[in-house]
PDB file of N, CA and C in Angstrom:
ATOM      1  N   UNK A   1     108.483 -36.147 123.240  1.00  0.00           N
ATOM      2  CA  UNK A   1     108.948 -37.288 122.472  1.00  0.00           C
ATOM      3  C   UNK A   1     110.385 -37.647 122.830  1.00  0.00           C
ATOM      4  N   UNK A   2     111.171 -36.810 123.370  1.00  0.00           N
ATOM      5  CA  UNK A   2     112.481 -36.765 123.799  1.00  0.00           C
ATOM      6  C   UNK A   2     112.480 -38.024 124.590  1.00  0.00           C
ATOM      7  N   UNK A   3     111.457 -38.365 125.314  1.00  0.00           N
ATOM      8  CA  UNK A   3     111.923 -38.909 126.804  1.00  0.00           C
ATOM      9  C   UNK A   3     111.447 -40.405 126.402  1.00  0.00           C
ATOM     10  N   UNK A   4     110.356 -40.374 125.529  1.00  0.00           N
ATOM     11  CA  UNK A   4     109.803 -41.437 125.217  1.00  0.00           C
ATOM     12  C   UNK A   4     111.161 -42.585 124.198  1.00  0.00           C
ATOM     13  N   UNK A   5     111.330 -43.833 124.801  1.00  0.00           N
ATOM     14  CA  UNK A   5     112.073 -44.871 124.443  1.00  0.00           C
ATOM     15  C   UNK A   5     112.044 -45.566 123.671  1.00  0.00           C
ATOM     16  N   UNK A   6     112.212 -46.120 121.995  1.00  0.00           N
ATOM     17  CA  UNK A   6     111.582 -46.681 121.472  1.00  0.00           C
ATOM     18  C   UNK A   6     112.682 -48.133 121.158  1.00  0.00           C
ATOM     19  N   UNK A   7     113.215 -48.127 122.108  1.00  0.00           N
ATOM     20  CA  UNK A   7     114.428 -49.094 122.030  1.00  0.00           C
ATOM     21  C   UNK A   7     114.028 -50.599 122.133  1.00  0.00           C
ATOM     22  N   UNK A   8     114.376 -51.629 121.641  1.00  0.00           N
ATOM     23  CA  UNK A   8     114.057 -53.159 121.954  1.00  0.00           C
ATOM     24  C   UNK A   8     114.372 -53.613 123.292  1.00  0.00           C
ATOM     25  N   UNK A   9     113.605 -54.225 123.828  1.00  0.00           N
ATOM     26  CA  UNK A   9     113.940 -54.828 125.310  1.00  0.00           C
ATOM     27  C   UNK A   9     113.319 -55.810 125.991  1.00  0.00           C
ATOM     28  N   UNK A  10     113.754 -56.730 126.370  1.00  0.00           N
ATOM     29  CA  UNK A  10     113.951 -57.887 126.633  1.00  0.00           C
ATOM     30  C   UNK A  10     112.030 -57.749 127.499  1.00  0.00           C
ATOM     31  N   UNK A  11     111.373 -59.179 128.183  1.00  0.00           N
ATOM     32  CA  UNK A  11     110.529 -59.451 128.501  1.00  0.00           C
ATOM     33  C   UNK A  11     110.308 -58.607 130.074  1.00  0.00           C
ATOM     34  N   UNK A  12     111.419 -59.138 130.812  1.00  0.00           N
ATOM     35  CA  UNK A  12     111.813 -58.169 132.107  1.00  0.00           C
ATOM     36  C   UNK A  12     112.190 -56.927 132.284  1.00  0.00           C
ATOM     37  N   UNK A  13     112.833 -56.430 131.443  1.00  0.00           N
ATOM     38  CA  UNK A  13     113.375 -55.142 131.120  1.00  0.00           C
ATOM     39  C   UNK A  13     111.565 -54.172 131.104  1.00  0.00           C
ATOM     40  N   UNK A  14     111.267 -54.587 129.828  1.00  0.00           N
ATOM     41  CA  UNK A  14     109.520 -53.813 129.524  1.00  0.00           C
ATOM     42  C   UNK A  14     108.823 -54.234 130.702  1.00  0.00           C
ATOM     43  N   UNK A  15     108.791 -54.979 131.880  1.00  0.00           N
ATOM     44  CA  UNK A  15     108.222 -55.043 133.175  1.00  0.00           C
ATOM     45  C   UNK A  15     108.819 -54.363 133.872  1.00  0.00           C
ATOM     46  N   UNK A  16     109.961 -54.118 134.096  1.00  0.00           N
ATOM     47  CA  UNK A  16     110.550 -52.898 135.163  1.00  0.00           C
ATOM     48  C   UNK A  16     109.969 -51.788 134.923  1.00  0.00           C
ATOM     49  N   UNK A  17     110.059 -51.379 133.593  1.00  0.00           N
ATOM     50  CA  UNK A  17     109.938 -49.728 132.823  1.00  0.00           C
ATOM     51  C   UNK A  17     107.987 -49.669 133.127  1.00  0.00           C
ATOM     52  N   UNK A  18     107.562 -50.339 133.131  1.00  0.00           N
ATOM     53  CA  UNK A  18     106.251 -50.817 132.899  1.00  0.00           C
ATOM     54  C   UNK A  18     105.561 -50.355 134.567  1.00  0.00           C
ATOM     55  N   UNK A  19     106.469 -51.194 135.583  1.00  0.00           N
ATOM     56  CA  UNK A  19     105.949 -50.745 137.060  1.00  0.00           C
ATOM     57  C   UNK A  19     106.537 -49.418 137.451  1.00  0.00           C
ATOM     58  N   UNK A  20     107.347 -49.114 136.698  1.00  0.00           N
ATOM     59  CA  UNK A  20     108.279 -47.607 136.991  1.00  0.00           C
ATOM     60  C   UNK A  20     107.160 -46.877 136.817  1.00  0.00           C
ATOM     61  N   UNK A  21     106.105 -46.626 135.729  1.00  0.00           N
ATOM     62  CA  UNK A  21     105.145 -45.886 135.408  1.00  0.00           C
ATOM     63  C   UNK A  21     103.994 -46.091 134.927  1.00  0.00           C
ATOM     64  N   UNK A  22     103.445 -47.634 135.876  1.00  0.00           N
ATOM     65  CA  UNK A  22     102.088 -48.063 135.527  1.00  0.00           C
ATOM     66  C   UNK A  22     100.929 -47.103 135.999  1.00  0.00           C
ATOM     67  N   UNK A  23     101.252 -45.726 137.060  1.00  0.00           N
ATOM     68  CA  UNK A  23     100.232 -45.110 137.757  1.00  0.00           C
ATOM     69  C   UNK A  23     100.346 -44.066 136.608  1.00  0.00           C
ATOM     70  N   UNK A  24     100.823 -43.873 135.298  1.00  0.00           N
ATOM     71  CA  UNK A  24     101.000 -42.480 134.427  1.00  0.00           C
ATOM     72  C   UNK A  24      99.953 -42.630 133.266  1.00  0.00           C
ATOM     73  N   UNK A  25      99.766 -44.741 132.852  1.00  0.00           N
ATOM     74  CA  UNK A  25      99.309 -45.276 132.125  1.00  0.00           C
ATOM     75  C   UNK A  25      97.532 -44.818 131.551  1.00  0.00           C
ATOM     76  N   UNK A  26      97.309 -44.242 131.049  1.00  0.00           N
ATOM     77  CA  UNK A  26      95.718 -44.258 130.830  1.00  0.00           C
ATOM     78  C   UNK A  26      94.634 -45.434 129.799  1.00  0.00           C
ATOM     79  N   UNK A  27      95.729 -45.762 128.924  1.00  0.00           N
ATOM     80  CA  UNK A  27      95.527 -46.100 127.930  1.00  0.00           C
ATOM     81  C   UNK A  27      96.540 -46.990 127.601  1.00  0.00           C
ATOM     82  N   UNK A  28      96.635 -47.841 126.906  1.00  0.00           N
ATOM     83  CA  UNK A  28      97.975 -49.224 126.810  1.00  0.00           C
ATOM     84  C   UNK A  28      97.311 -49.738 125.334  1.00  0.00           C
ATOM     85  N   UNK A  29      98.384 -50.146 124.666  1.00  0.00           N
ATOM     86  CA  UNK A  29      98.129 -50.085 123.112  1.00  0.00           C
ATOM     87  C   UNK A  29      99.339 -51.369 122.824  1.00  0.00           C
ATOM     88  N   UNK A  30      98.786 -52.641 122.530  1.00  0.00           N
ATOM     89  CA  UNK A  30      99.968 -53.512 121.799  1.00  0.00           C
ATOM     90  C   UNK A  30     100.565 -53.930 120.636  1.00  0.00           C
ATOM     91  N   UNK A  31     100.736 -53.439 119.956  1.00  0.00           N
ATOM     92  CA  UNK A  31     100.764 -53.895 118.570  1.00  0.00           C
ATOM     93  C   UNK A  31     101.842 -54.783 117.823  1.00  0.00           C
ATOM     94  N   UNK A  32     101.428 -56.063 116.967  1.00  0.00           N
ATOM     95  CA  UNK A  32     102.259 -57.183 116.577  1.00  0.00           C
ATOM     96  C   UNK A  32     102.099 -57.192 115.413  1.00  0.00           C
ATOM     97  N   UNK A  33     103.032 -57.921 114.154  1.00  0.00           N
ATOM     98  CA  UNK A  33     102.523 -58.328 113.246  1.00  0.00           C
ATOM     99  C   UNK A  33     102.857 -59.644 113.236  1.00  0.00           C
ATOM    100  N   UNK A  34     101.496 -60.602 113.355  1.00  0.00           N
ATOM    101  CA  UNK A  34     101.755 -61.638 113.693  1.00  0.00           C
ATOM    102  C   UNK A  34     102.246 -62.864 112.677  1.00  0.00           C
ATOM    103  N   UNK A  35     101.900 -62.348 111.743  1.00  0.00           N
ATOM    104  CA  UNK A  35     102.138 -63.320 110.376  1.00  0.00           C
ATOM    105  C   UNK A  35     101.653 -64.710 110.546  1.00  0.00           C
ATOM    106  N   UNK A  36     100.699 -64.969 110.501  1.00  0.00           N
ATOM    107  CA  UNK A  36      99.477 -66.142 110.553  1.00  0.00           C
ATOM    108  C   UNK A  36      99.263 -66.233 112.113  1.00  0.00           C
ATOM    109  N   UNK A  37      97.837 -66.041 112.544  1.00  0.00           N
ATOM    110  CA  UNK A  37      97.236 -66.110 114.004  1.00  0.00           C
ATOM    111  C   UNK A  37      97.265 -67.764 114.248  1.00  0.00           C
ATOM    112  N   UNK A  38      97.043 -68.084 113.505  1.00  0.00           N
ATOM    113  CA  UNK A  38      96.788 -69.569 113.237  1.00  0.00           C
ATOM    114  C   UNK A  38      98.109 -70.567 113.519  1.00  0.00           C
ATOM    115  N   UNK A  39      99.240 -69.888 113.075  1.00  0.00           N
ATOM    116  CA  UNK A  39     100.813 -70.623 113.179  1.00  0.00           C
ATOM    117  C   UNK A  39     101.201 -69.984 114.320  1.00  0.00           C
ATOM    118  N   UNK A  40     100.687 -68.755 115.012  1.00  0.00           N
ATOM    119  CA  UNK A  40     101.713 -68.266 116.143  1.00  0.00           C
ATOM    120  C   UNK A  40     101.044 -68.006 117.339  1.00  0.00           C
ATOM    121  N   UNK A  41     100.033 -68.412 117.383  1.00  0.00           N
ATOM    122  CA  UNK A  41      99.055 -68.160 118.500  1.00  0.00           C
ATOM    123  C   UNK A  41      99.380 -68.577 119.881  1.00  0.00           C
ATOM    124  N   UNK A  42     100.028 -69.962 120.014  1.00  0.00           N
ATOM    125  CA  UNK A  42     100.599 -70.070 120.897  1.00  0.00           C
ATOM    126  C   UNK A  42     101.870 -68.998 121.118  1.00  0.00           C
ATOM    127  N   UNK A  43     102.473 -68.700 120.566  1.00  0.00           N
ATOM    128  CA  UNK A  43     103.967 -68.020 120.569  1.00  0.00           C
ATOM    129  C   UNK A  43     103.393 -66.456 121.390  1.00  0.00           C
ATOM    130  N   UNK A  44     102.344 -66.392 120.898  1.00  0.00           N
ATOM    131  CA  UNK A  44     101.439 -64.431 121.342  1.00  0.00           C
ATOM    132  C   UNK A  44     101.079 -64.888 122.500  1.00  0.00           C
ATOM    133  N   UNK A  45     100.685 -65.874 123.005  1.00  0.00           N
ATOM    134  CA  UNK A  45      99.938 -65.936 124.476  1.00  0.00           C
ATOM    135  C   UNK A  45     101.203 -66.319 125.122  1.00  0.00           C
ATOM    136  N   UNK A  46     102.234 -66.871 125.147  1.00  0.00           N
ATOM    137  CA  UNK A  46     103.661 -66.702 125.765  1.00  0.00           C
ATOM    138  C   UNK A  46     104.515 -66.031 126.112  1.00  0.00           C
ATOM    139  N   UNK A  47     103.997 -65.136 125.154  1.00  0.00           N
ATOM    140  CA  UNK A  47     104.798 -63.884 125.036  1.00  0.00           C
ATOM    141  C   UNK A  47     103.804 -62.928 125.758  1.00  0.00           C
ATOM    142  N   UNK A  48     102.391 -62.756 125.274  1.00  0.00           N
ATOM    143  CA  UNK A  48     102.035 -62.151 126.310  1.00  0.00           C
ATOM    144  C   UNK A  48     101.529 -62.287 127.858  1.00  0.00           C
ATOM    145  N   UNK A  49     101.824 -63.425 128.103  1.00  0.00           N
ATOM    146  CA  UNK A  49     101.612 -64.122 129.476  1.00  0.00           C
ATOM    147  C   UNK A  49     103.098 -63.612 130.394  1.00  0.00           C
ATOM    148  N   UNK A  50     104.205 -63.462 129.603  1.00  0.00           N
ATOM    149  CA  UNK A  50     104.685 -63.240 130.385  1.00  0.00           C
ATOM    150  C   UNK A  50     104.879 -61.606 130.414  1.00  0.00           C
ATOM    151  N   UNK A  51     104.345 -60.488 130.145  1.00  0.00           N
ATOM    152  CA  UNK A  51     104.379 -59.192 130.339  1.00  0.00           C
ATOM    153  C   UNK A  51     103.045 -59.183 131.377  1.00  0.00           C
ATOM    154  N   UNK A  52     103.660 -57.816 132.310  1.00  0.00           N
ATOM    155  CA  UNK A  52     102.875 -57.436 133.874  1.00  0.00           C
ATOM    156  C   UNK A  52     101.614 -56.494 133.237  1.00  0.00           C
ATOM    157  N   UNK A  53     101.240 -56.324 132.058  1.00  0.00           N
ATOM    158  CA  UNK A  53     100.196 -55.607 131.951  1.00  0.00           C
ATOM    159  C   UNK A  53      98.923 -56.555 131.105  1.00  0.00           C
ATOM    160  N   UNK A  54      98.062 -55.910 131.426  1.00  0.00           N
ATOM    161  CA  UNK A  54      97.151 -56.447 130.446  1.00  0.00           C
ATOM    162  C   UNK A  54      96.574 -54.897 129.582  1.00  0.00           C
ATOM    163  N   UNK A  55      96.930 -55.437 128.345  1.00  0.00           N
ATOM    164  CA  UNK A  55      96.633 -54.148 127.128  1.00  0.00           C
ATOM    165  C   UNK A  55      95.208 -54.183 127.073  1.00  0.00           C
ATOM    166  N   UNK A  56      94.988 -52.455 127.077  1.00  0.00           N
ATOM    167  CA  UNK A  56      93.129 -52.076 126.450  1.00  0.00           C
ATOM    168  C   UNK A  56      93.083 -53.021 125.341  1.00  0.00           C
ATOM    169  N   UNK A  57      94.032 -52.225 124.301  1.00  0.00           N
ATOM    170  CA  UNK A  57      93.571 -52.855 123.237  1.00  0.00           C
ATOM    171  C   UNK A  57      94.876 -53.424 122.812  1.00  0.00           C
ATOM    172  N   UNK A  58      95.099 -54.760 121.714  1.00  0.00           N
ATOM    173  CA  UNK A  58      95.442 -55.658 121.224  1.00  0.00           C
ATOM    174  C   UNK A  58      95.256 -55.477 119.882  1.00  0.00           C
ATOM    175  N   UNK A  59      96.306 -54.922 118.906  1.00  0.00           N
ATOM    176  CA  UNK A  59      96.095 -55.018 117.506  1.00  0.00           C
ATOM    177  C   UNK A  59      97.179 -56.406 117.280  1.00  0.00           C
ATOM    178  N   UNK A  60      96.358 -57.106 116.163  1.00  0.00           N
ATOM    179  CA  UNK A  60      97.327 -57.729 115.181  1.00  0.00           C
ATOM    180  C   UNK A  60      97.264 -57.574 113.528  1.00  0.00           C
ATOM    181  N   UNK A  61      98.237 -57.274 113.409  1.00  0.00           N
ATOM    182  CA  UNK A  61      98.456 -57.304 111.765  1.00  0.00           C
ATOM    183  C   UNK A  61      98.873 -58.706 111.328  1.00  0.00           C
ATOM    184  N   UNK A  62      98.566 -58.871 109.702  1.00  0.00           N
ATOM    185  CA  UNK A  62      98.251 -59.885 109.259  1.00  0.00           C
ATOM    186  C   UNK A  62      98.543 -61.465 110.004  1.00  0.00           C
ATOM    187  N   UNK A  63      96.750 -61.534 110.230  1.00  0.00           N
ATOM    188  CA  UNK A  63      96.539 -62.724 110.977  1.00  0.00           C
ATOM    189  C   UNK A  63      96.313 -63.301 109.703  1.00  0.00           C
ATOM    190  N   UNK A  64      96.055 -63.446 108.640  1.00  0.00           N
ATOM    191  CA  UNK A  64      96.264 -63.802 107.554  1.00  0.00           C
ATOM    192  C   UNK A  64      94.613 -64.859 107.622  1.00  0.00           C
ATOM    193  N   UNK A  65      94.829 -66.248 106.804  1.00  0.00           N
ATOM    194  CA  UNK A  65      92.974 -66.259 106.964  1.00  0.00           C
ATOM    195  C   UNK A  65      93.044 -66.911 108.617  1.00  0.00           C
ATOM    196  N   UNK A  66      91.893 -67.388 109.010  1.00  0.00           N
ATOM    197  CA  UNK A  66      91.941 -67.960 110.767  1.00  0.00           C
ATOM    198  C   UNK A  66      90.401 -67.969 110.734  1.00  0.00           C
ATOM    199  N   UNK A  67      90.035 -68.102 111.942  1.00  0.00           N
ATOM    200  CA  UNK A  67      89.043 -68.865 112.160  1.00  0.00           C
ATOM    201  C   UNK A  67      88.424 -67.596 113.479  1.00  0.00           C
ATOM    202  N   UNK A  68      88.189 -66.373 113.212  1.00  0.00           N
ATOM    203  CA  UNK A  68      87.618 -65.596 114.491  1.00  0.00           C
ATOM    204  C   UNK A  68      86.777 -65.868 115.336  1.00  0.00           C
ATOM    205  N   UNK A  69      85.544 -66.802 114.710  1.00  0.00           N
ATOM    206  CA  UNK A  69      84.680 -67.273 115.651  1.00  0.00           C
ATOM    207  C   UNK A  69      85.732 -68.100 116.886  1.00  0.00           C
ATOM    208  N   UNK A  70      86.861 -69.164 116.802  1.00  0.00           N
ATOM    209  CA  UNK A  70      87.698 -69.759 117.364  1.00  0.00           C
ATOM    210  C   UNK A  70      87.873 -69.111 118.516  1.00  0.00           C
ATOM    211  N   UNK A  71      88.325 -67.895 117.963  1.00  0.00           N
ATOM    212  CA  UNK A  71      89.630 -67.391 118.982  1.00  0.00           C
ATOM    213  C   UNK A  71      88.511 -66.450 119.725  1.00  0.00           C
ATOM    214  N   UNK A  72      87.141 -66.222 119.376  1.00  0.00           N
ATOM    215  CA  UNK A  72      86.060 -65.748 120.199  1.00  0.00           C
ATOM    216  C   UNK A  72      86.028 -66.330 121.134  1.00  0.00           C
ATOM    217  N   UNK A  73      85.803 -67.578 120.410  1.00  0.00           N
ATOM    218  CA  UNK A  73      85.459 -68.797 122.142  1.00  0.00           C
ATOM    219  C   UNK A  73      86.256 -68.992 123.237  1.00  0.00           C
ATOM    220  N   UNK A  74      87.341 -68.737 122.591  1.00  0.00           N
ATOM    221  CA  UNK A  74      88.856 -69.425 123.434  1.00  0.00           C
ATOM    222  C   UNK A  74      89.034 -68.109 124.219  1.00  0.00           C
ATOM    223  N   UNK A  75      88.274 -66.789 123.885  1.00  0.00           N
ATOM    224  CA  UNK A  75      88.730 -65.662 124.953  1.00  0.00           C
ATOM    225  C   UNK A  75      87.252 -65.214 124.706  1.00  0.00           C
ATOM    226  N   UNK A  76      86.660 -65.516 125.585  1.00  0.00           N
ATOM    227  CA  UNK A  76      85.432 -64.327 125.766  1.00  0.00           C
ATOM    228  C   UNK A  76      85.470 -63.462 126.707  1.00  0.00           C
ATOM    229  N   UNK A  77      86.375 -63.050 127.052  1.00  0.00           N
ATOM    230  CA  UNK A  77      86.523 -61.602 128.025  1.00  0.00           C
ATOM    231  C   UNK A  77      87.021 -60.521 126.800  1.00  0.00           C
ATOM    232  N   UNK A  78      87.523 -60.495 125.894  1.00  0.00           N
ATOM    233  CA  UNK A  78      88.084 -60.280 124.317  1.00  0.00           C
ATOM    234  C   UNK A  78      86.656 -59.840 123.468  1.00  0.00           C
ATOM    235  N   UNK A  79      86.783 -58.330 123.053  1.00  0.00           N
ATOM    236  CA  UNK A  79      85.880 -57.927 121.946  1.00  0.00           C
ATOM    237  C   UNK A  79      86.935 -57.939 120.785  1.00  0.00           C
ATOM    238  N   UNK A  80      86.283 -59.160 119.647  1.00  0.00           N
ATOM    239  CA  UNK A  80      87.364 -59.065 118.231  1.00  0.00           C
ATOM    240  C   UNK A  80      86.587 -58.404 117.583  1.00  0.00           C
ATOM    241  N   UNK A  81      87.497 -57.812 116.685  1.00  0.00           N
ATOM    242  CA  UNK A  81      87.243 -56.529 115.352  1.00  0.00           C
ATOM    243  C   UNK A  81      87.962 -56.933 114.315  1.00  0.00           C
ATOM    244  N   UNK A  82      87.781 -57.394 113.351  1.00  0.00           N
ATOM    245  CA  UNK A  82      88.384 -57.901 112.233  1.00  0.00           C
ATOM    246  C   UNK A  82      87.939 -56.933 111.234  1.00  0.00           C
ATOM    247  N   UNK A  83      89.183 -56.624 110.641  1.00  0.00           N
ATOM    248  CA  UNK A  83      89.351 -55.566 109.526  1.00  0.00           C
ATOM    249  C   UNK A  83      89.557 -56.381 108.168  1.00  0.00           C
ATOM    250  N   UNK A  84      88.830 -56.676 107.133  1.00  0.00           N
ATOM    251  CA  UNK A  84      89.375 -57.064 105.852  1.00  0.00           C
ATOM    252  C   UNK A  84      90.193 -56.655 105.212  1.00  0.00           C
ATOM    253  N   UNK A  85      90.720 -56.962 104.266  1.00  0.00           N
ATOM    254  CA  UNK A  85      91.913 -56.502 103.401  1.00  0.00           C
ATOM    255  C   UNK A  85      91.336 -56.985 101.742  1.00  0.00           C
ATOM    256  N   UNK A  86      91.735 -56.061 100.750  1.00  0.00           N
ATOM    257  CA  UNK A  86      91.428 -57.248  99.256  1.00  0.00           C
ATOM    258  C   UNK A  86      91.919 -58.715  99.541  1.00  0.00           C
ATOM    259  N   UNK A  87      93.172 -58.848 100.194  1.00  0.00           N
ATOM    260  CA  UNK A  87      93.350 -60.105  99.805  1.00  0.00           C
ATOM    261  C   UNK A  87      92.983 -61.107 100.466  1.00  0.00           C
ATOM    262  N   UNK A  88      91.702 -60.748 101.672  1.00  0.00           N
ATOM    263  CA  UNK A  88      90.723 -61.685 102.166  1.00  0.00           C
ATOM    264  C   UNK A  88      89.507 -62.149 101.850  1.00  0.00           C
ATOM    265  N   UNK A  89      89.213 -60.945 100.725  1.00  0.00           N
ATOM    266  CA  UNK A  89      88.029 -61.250  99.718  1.00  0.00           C
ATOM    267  C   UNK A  89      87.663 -62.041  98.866  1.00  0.00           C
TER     268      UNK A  89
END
């Protein structure tokens, strides 16, 4: 855990560190809280368009309500998993 970095860093910065040790990678994990999928969706594909990896998996926290069938269509290379909450019930 020593070595591991948990510092903020810029778009290029996490691409350097990223090709420094993409051959160590087994597994790649992204996690956001996006606060409405619906208001920032563009802002997540910008943001992740411009990072050199493509993540296994893709969590987002509160996408708040949205439209999953949507964002099915708009990525079908993408398996979605939607988790409920009470306050989607």
């Amino acid at each position: 855990m020593k070595e591991l970095d948990f510092s903020y860093s810029t778009e290029d910065e996490f691409n350097y560190c990223y090709k420094q040790c993409a051959s160590l990678i087994e597994l790649s994990v992204f996690h956001i809280n996006i606060c409405s999928l619906n208001k920032n969706h563009r802002k997540l594909i910008h943001f992740y368009q411009s990072l050199d990896i493509a993540f296994d998996i893709i969590i987002l926290s509160e996408i708040w309500k949205c439209n999953p069938e949507f964002y099915h269509n708009k990525c079908k290379k993408l398996q979605f998993i939607r988790k409920l909450t009470a306050s989607d019930i």
